[in-house]
Protein backbone atom coordinates (compact mmCIF):
# COMPACT_ATOMS: atom_id res chain seq x y z
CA UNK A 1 33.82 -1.33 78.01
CA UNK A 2 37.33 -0.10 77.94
CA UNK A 3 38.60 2.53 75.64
CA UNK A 4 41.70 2.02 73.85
CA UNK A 5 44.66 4.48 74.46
CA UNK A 6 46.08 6.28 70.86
CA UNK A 7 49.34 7.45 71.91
CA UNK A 8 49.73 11.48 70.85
CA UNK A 9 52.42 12.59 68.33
CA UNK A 10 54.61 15.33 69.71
CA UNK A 11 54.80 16.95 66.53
CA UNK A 12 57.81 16.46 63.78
CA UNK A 13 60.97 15.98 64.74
CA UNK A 14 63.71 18.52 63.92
CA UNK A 15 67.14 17.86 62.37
CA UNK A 16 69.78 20.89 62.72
CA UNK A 17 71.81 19.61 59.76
CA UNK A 18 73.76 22.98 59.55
CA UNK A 19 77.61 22.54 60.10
CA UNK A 20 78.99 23.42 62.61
CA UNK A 21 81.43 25.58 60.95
CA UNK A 22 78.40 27.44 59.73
CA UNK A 23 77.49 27.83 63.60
CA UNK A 24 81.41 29.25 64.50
CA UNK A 25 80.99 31.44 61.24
CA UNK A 26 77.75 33.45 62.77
CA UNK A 27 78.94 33.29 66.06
CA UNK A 28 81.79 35.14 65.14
CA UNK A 29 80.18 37.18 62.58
CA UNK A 30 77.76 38.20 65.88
CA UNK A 31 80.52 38.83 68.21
CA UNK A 32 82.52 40.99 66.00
CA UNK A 33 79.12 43.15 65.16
CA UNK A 34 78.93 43.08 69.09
CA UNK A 35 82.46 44.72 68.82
CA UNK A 36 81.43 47.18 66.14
CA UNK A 37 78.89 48.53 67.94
CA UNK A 38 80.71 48.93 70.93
CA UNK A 39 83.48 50.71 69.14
CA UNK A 40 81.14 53.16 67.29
CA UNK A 41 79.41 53.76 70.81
CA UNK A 42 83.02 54.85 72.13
CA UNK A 43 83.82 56.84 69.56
CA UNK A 44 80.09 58.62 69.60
CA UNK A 45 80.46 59.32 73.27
CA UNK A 46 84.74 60.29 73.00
CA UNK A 47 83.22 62.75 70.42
CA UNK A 48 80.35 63.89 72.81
CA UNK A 49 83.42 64.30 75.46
CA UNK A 50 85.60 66.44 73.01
CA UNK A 51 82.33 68.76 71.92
CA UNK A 52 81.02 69.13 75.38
CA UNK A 53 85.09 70.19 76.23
CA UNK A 54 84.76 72.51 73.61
CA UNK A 55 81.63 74.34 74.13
CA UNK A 56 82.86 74.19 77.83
CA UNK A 57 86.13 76.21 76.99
CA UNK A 58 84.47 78.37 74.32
CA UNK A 59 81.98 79.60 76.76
CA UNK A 60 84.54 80.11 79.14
CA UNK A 61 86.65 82.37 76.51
CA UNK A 62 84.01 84.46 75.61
CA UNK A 63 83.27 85.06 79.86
CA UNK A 64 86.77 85.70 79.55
CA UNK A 65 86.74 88.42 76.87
CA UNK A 66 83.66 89.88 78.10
CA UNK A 67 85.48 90.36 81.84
CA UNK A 68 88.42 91.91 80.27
CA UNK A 69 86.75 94.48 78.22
CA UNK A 70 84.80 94.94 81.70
CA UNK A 71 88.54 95.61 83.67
CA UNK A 72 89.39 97.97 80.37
CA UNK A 73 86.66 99.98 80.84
CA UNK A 74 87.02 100.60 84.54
CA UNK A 75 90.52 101.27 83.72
CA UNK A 76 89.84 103.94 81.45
CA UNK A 77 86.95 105.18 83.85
CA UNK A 78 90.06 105.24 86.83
CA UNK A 79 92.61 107.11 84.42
CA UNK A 80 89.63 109.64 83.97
CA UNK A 81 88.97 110.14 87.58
CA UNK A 82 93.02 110.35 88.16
CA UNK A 83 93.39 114.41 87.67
CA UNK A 84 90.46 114.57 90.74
CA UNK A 85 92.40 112.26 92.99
CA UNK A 86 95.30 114.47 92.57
CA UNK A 87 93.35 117.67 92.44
CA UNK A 88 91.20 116.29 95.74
CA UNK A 89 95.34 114.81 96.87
CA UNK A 90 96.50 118.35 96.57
CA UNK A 91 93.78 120.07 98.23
CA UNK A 92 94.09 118.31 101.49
CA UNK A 93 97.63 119.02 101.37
CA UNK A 94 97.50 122.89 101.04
CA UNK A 95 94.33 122.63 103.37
CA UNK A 96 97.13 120.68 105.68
CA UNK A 97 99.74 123.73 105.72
CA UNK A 98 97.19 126.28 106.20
CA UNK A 99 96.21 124.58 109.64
CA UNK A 100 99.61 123.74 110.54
CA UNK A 101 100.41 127.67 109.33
CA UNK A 102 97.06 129.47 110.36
CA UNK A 103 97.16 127.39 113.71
CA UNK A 104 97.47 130.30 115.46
CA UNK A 105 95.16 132.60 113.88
CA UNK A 106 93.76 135.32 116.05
CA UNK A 107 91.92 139.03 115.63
CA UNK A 108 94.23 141.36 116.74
CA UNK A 109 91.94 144.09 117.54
CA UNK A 110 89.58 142.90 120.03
CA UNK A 111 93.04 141.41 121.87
CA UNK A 112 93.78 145.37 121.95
CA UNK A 113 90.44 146.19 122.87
CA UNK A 114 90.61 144.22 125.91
CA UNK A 115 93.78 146.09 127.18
CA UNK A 116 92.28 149.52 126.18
CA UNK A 117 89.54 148.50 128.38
CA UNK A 118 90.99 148.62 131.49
CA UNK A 119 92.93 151.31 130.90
CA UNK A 120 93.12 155.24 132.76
CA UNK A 121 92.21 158.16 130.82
CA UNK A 122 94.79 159.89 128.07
CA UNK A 123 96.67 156.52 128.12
CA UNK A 124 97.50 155.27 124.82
CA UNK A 125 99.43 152.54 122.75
CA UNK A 126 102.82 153.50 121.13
CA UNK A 127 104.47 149.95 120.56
CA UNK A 128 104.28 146.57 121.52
CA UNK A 129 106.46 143.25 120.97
CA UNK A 130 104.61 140.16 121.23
CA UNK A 131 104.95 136.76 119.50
CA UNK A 132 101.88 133.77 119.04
CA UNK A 133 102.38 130.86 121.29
CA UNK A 134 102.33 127.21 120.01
CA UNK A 135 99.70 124.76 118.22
CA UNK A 136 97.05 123.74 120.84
CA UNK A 137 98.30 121.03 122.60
CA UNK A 138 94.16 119.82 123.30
CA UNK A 139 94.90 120.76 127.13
CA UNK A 140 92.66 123.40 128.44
CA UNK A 141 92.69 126.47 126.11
CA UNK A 142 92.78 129.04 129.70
CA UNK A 143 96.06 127.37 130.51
CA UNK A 144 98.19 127.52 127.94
CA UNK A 145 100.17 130.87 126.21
CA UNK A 146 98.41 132.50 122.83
CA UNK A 147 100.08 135.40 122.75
CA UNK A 148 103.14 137.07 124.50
CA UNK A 149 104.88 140.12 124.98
CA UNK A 150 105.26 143.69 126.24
CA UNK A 151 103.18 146.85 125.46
CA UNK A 152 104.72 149.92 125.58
CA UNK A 153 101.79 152.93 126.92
CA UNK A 154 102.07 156.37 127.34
CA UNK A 155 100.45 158.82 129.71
CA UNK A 156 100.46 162.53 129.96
CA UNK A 157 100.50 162.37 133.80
CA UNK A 158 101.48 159.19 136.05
CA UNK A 159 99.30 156.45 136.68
CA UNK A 160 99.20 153.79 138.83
CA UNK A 161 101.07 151.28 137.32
CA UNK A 162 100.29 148.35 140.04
CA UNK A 163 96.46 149.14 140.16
CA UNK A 164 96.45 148.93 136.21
CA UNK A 165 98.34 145.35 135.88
CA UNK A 166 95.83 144.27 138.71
CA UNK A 167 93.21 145.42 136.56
CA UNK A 168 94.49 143.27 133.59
CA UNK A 169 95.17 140.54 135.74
CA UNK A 170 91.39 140.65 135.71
CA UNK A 171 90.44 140.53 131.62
CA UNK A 172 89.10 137.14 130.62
CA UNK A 173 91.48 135.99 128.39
CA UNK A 174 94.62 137.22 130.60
CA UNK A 175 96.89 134.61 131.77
CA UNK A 176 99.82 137.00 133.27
CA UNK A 177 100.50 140.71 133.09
CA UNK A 178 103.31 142.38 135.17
CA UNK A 179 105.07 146.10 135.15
CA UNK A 180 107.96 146.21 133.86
CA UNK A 181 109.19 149.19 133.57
CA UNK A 182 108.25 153.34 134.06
CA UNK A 183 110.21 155.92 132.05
CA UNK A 184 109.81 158.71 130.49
CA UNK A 185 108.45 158.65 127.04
CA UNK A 186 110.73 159.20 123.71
CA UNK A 187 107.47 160.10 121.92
CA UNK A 188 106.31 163.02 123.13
CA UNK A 189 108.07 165.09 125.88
CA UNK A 190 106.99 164.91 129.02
CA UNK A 191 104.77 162.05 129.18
CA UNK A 192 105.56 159.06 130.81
CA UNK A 193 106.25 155.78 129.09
CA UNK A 194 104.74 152.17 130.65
CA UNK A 195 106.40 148.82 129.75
CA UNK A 196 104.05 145.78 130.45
CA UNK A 197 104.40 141.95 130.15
CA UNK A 198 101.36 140.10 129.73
CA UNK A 199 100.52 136.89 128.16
CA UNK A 200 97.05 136.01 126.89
CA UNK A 201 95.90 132.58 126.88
CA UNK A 202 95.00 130.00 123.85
CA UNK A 203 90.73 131.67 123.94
CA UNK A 204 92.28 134.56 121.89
CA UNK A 205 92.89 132.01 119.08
CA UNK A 206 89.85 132.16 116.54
CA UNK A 207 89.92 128.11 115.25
CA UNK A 208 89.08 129.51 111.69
CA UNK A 209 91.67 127.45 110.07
CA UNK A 210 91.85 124.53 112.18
CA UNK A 211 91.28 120.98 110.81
CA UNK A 212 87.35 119.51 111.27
CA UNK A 213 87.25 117.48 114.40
CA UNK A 214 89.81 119.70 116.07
CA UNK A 215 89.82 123.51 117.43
């Protein structure tokens, strides 16, 4: 047997019987709390912006301050160390004339002794005229002049004079010797007076004063 069909209700119908003014009103009122909020979210991050810039340059100020006090106290640590730079400036200076001065330093006596060494019996010194030669010149020290000039000997009997410059031709340190002339002596009377040239080369010179890294 067929059934009958009941149609279903959907449920009860709705009216919107608001005005439409109403509707404009909260739209409006919606979009301008939209606005608000938007505003006040500018504002809170413009202010987040400024702060941040601030603590930015603040901590950059206080680097600052901290690197100048920094500078200040090297600069008082420099004007402390100033008197030994100049003290240290002063010492190389003087150390600089004494080589340039003392660059010719050299014993005398074992110069002298070398001389006596070769000489005859009874034959002594009575003057001499000599003069230093110049600053190394960093050319072999055998060839170039230390000292130059003429000793003056005297003898109570004649000597050969050829056979003694030979002999101090001989003398490590001798780079000429020559006669030069035979008189008789204005020291003692009767003895006989000996002029010699010789030169002695740049060995003689003792380096005692000489700058480190050089002679």
């Amino acid at each position: 047997m067929a059934k009958s069909m009941v149609p279903a209700l959907a449920g009860m119908p709705r009216i919107n019987l608001m005005p439409k003014s109403e509707l404009i009103r909260r739209e409006r009122d919606s979009t301008i709390r939209g606005w608000v909020w938007g505003a006040l979210a500018a504002i809170v991050v413009t202010l987040l912006i400024i702060a941040g810039a601030f603590a930015f340059k603040w901590v950059s100020d206080q680097r600052l301050v901290a690197e100048q006090a920094r500078t200040n106290e090297l600069l008082v640590q420099l004007s402390a160390l100033s008197e030994v730079s100049s003290s240290l400036a002063t010492q190389q200076e003087l150390e600089s004339f004494r080589s340039d001065a003392m660059v010719s330093d050299f014993a005398w006596a074992p110069v002298m002794a070398k001389v006596d060494g070769i000489l005859p019996a009874d034959v002594v010194f009575t003057g001499f005229s000599v003069k230093t030669g110049g600053a190394p010149s960093g050319a072999e020290p055998t060839a170039e002049p230390g000292l130059v000039g003429t000793l003056t000997l005297d003898s109570p009997t004649p000597i050969d004079i050829v056979s003694t410059v030979r002999s101090l031709r001989q003398v490590d340190g001798v780079l000429a010797a020559d006669g030069q002339a035979v008189t008789s002596s204005n020291v003692i009377e009767g003895h006989y007076a000996y002029e010699i040239t010789v030169a002695f080369d740049q060995t003689i010179y003792s380096g005692q004063f000489a700058p480190e890294g050089g002679k």
